[in-house]
N, C-alpha and C. Protein backbone atom coordinates (compact mmCIF):
# COMPACT_ATOMS: atom_id res chain seq x y z
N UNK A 1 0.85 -1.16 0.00
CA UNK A 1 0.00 0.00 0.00
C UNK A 1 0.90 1.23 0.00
N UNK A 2 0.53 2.05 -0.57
CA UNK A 2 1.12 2.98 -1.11
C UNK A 2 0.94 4.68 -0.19
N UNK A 3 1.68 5.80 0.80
CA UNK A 3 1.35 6.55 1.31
C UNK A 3 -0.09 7.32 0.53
N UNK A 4 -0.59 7.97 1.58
CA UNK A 4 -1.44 9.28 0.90
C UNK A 4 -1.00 9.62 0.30
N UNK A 5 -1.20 10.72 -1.06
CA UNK A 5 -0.57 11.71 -1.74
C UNK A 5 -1.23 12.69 -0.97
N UNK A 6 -0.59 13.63 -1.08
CA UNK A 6 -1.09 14.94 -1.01
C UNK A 6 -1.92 15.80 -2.10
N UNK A 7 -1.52 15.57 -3.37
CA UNK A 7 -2.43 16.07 -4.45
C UNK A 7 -3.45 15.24 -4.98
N UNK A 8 -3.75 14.12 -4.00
CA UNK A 8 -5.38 13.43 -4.19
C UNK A 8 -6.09 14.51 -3.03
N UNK A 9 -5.54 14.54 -1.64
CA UNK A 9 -5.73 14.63 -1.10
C UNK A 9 -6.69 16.50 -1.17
N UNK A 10 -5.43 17.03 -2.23
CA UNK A 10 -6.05 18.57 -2.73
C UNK A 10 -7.45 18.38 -3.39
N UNK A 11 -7.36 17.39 -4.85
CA UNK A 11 -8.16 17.71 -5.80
C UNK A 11 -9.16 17.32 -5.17
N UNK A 12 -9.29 15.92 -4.32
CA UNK A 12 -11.03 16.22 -3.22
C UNK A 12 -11.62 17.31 -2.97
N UNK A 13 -10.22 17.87 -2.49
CA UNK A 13 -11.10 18.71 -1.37
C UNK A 13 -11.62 20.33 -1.92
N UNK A 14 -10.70 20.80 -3.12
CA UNK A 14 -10.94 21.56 -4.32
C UNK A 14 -12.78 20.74 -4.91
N UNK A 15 -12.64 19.72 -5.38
CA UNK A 15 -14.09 18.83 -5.79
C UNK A 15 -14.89 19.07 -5.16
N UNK A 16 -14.87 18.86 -3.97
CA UNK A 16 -15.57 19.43 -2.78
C UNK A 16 -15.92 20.60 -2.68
N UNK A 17 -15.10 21.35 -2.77
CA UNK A 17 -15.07 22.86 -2.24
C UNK A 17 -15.75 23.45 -3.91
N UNK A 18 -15.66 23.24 -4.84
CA UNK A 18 -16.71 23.19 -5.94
C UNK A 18 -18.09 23.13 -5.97
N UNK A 19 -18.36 21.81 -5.56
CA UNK A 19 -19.62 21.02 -5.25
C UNK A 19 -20.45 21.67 -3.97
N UNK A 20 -19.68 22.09 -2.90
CA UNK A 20 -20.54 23.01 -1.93
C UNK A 20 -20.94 24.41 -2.45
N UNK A 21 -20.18 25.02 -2.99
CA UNK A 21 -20.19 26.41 -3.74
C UNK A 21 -21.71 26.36 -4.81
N UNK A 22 -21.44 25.56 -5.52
CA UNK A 22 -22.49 25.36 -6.50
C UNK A 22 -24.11 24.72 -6.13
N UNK A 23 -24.18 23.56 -5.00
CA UNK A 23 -24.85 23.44 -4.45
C UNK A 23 -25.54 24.33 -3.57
N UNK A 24 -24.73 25.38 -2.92
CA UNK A 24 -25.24 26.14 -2.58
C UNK A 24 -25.66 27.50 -3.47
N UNK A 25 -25.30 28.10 -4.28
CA UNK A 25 -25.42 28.78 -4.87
C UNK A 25 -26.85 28.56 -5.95
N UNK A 26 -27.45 27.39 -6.48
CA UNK A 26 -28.61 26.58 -6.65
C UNK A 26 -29.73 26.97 -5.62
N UNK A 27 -29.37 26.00 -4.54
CA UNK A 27 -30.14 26.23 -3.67
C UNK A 27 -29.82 26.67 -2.50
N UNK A 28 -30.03 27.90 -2.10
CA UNK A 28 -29.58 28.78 -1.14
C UNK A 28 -30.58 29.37 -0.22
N UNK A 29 -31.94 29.43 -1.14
CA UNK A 29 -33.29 29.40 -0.30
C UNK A 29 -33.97 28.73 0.42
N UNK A 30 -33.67 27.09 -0.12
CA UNK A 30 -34.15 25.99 0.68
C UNK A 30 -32.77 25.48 1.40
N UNK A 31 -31.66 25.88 1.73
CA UNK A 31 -30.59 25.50 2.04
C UNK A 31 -30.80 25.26 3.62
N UNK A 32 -30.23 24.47 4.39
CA UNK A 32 -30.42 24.20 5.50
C UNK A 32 -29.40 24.89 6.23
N UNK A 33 -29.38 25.17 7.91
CA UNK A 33 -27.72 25.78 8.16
C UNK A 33 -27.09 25.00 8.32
N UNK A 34 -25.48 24.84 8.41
CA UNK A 34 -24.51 23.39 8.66
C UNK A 34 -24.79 22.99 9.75
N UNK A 35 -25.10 21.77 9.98
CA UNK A 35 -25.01 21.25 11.12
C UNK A 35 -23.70 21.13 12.27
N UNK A 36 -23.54 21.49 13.44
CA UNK A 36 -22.25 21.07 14.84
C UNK A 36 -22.16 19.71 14.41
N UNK A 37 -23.14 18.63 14.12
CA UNK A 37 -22.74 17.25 14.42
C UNK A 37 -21.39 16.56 13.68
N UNK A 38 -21.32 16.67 12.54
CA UNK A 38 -20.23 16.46 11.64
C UNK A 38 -19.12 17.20 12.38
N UNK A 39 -18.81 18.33 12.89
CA UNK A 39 -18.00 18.77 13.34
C UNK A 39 -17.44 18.34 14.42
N UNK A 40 -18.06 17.94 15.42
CA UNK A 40 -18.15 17.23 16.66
C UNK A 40 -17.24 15.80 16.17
N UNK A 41 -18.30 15.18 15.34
CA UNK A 41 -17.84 14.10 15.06
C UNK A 41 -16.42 13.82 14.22
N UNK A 42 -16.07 14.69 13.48
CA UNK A 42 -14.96 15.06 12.57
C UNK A 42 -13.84 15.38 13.81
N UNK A 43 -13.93 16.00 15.16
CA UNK A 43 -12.90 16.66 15.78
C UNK A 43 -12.68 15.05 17.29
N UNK A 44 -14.06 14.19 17.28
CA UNK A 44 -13.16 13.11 17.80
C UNK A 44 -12.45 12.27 17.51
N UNK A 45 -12.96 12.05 15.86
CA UNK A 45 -12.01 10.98 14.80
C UNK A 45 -10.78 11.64 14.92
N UNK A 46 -10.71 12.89 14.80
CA UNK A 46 -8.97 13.66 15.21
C UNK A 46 -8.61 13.44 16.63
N UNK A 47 -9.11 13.69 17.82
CA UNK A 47 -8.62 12.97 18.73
C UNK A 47 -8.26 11.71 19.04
N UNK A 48 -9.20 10.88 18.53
CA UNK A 48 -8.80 9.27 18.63
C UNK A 48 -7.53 8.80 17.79
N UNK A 49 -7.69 9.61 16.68
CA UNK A 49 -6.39 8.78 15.30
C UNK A 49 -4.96 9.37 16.26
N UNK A 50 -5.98 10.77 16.53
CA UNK A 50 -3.98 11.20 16.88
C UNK A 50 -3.57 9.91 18.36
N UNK A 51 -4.23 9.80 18.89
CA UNK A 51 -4.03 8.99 20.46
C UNK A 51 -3.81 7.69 19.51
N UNK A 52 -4.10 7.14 18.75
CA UNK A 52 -3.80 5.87 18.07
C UNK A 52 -2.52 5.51 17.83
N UNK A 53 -2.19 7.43 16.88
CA UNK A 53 -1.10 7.48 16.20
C UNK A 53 0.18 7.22 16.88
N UNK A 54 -0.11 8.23 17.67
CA UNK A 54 1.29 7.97 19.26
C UNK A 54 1.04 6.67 19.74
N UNK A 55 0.06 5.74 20.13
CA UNK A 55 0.33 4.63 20.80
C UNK A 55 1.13 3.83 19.57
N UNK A 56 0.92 3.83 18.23
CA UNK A 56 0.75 2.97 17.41
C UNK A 56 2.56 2.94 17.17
N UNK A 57 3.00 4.37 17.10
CA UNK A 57 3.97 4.41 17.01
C UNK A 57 5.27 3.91 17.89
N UNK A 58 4.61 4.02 19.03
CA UNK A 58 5.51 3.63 19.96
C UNK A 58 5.58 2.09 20.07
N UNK A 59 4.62 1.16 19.61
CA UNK A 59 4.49 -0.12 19.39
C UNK A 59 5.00 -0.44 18.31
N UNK A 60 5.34 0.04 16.87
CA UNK A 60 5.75 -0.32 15.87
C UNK A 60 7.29 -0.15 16.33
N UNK A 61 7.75 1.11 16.90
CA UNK A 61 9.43 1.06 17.01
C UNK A 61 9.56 0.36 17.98
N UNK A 62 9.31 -0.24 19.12
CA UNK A 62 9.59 -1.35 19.66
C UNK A 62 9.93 -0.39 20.88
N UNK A 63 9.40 0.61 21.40
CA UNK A 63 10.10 1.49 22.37
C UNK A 63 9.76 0.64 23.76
N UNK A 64 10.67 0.73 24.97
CA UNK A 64 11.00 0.29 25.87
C UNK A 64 9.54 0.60 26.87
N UNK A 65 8.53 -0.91 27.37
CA UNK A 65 7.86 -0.61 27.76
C UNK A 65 6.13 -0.79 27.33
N UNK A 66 6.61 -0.26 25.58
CA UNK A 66 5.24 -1.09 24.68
C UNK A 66 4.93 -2.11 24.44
N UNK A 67 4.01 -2.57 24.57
CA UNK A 67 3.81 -4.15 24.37
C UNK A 67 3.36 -3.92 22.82
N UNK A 68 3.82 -5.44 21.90
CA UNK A 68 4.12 -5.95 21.01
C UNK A 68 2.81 -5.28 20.04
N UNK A 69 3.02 -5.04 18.80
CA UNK A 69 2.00 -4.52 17.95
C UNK A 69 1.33 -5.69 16.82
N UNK A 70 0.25 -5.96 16.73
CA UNK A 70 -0.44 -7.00 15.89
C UNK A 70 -0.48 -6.68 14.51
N UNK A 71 0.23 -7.10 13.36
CA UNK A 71 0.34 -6.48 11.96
C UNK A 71 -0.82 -6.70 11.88
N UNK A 72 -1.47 -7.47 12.25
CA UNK A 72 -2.91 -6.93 11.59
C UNK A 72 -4.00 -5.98 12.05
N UNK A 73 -3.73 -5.38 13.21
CA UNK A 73 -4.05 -4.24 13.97
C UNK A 73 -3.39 -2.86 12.90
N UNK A 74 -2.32 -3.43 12.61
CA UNK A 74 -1.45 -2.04 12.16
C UNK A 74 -2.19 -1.89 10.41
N UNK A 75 -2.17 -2.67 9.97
CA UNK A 75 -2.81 -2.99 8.60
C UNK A 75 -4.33 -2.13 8.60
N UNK A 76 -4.89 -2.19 9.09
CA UNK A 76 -6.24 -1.72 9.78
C UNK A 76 -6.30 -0.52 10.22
N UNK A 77 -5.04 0.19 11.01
CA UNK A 77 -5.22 1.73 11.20
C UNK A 77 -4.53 2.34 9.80
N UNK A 78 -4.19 1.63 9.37
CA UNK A 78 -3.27 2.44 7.78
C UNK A 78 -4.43 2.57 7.27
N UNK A 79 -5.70 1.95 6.53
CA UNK A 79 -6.62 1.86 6.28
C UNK A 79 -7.40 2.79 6.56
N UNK A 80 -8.03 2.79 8.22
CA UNK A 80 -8.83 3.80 8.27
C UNK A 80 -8.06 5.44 8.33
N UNK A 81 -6.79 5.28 8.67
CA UNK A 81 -5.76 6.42 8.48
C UNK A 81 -6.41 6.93 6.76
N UNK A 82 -6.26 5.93 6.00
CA UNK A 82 -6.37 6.81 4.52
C UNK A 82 -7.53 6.84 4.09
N UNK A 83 -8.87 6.62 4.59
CA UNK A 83 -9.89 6.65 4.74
C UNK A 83 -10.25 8.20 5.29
N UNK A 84 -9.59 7.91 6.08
CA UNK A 84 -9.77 8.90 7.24
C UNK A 84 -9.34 10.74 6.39
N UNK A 85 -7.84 10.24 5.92
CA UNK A 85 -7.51 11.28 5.57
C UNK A 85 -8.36 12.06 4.36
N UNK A 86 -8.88 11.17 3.14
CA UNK A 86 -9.81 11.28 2.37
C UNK A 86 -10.89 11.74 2.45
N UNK A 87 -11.61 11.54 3.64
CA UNK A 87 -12.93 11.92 3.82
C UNK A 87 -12.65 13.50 4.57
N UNK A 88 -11.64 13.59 5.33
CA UNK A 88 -11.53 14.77 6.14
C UNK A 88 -11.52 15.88 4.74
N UNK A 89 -10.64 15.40 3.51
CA UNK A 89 -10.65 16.38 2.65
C UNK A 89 -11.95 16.46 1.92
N UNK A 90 -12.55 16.02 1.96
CA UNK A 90 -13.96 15.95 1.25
C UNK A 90 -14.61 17.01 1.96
N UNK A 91 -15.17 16.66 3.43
CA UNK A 91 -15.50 17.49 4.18
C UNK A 91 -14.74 18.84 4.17
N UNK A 92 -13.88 18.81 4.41
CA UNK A 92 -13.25 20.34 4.78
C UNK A 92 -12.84 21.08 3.51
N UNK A 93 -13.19 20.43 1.98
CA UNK A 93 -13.32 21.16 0.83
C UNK A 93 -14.75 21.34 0.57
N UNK A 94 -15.92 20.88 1.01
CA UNK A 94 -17.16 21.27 1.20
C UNK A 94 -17.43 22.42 2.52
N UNK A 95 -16.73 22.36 3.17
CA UNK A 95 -16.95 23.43 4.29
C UNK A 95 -16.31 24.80 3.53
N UNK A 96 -15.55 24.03 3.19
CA UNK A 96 -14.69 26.10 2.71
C UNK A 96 -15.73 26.57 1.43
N UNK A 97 -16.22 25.44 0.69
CA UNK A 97 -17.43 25.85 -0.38
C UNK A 97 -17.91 26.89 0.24
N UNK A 98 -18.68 26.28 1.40
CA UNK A 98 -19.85 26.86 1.90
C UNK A 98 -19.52 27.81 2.90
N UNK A 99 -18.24 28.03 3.45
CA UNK A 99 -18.09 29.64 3.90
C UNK A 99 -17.64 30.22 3.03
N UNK A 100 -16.80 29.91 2.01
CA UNK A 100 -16.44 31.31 0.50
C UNK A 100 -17.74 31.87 0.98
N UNK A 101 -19.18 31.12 -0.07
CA UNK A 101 -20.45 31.40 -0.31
C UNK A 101 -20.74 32.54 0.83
N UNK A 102 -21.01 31.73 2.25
CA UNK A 102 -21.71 32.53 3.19
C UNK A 102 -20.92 33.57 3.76
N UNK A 103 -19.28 33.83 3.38
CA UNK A 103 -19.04 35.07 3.60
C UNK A 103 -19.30 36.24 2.80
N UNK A 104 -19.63 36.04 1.74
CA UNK A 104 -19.97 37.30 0.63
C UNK A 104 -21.44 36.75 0.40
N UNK A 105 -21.96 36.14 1.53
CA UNK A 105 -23.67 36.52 1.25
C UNK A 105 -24.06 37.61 2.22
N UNK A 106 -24.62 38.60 2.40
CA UNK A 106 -24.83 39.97 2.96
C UNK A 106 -26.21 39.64 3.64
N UNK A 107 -26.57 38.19 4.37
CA UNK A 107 -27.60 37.64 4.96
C UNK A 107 -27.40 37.57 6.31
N UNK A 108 -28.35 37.51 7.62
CA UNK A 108 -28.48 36.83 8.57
C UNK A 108 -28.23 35.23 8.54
N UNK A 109 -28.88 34.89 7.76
CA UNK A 109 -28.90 33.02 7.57
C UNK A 109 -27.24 32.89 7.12
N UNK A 110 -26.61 33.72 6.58
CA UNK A 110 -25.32 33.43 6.09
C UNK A 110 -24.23 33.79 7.26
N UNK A 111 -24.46 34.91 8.10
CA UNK A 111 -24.15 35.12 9.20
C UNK A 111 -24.10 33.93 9.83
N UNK A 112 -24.69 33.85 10.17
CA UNK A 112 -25.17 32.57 11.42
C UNK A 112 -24.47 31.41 10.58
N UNK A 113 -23.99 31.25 9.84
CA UNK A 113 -24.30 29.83 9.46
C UNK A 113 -22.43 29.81 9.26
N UNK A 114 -21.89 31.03 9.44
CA UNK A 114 -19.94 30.89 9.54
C UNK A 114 -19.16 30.17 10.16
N UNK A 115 -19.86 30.45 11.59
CA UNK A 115 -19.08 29.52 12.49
C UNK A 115 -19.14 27.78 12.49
N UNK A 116 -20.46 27.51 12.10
CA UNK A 116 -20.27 26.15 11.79
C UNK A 116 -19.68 25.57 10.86
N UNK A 117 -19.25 26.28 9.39
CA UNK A 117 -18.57 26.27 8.39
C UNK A 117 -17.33 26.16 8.72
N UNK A 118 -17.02 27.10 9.88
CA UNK A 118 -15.75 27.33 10.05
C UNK A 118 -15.29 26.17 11.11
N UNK A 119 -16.23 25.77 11.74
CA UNK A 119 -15.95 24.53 12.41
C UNK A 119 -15.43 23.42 11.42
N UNK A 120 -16.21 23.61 10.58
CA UNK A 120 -16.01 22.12 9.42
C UNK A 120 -14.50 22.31 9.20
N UNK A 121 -14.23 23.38 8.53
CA UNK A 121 -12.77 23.42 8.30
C UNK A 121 -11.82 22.98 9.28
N UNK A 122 -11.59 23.74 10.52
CA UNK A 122 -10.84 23.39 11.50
C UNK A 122 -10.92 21.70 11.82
N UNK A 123 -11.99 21.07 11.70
CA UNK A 123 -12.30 20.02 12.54
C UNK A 123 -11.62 18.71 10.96
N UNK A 124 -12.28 19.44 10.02
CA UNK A 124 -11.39 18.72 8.79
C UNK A 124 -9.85 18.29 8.56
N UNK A 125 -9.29 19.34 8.96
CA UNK A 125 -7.68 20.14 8.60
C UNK A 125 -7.33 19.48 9.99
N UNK A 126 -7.47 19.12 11.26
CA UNK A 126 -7.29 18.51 12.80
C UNK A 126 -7.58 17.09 12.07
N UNK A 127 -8.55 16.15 11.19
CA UNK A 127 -8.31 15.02 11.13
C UNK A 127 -7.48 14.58 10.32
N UNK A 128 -7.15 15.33 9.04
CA UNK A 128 -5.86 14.92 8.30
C UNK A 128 -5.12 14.97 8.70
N UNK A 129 -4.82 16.13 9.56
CA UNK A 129 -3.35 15.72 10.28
C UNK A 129 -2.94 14.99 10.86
N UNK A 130 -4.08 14.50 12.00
CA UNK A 130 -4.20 13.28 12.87
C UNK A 130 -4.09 11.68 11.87
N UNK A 131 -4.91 11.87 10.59
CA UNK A 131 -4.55 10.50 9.77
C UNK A 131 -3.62 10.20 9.46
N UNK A 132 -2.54 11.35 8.70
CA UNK A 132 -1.29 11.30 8.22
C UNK A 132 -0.22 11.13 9.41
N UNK A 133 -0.83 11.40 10.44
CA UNK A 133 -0.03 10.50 11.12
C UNK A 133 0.13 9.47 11.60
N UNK A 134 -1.42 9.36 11.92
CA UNK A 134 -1.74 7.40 12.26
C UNK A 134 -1.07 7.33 10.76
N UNK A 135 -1.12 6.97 9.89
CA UNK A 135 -0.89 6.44 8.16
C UNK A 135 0.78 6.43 8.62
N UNK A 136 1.43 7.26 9.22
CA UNK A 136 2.77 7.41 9.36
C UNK A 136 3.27 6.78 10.38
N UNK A 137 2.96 6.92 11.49
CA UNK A 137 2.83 5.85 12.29
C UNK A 137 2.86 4.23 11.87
N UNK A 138 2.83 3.87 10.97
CA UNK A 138 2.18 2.07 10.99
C UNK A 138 3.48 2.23 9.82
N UNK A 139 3.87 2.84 9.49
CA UNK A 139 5.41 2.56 8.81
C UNK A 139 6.22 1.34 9.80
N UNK A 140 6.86 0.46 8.81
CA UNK A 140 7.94 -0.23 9.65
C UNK A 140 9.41 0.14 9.76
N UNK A 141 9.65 0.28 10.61
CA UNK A 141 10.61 1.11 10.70
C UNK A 141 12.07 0.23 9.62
N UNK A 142 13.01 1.15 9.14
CA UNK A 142 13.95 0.52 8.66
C UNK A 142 14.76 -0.47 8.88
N UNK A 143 14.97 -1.40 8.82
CA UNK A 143 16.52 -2.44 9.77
C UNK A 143 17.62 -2.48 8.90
N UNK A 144 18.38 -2.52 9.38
CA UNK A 144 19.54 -2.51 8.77
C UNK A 144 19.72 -4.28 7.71
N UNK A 145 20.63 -4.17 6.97
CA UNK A 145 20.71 -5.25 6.24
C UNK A 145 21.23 -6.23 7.37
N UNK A 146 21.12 -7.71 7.30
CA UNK A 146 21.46 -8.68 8.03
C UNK A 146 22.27 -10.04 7.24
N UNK A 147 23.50 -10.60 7.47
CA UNK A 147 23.92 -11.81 6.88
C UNK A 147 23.54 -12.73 7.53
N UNK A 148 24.02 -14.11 7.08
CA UNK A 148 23.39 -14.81 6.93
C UNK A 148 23.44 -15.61 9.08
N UNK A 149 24.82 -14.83 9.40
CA UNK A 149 24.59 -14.93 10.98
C UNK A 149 23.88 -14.63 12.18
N UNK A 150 22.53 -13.19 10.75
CA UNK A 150 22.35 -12.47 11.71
C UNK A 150 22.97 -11.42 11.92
N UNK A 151 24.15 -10.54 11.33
CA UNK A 151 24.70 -10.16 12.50
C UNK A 151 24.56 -9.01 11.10
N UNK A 152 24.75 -7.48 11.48
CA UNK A 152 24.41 -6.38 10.31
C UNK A 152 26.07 -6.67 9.18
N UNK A 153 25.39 -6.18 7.95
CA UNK A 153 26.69 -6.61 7.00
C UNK A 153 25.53 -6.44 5.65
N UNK A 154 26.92 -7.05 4.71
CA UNK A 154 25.95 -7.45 3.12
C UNK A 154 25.30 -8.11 3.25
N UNK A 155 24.10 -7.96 2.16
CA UNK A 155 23.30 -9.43 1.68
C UNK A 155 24.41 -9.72 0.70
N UNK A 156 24.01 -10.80 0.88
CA UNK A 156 24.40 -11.18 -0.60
C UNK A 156 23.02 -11.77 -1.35
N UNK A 157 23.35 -11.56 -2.46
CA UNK A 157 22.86 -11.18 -3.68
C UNK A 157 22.01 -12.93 -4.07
């Protein structure tokens, strides 16, 4: 499996940030205000990955004290790590849609409706970071080359 990119990670959230703009700009009369819940929920998936990330890490390098890490535990947070990181850009390129929009709308309903926008962002931009690091985290760490005693040296070939 292959790291995140970072320029998937843009053109989502650009796609996104398109798709809210235009959606809203359509329908802006029947538009609902953003909901806290996504936000809420977006800012514990960032607390949990990051607390993952640090445990995960400290179990993969073998640090003095961690007990042993299950590759298939680790296989599984890489996963929802790039899951994770993906969807945060989705969301938080649909949130910036929809505050561009509601900052140059000259409304009450657009007023009101910033801070939850602006939640989306923050709470978006807090879980990628938190993924890319669980995702970084579950790296195996390098070892040095080993012969055939065991002991560090050439392979041979």
């Amino acid at each position: 499996m292959r790291p995140t990119s970072i320029s998937v990670l843009v053109v989502a959230a650009l796609l996104a940030a398109a798709a809210g703009w235009l959606l809203l700009s359509f329908f802006y009369s029947s538009w609902p205000a953003p909901p806290w819940l996504p936000v809420i929920v977006l800012a514990v998936l960032a607390f949990a990955e990051g607390f993952l990330a640090q445990n995960t890490a400290a179990r993969v390098q073998r640090r003095p004290g961690a007990p042993p890490v299950e590759p298939l535990a680790v296989a599984r947070y890489a996963v929802l790590a790039k899951a994770s990181s993906l969807a945060g850009a989705m969301y938080g390129g649909y949130s910036v849609g929809l505050l561009t929009f509601f900052l140059f709308e000259p409304t009450k309903f657009a007023r009101d409706a910033v801070p939850a926008a602006a939640g989306g962002v923050l709470a978006s931009l807090a879980l990628i970071a938190a993924a890319l690091w669980l995702e970084r985290s579950c790296r195996v760490p390098d070892q040095p080359d080993r012969n055939d005693e065991g002991e560090p040296g050439r392979r041979r070939a």
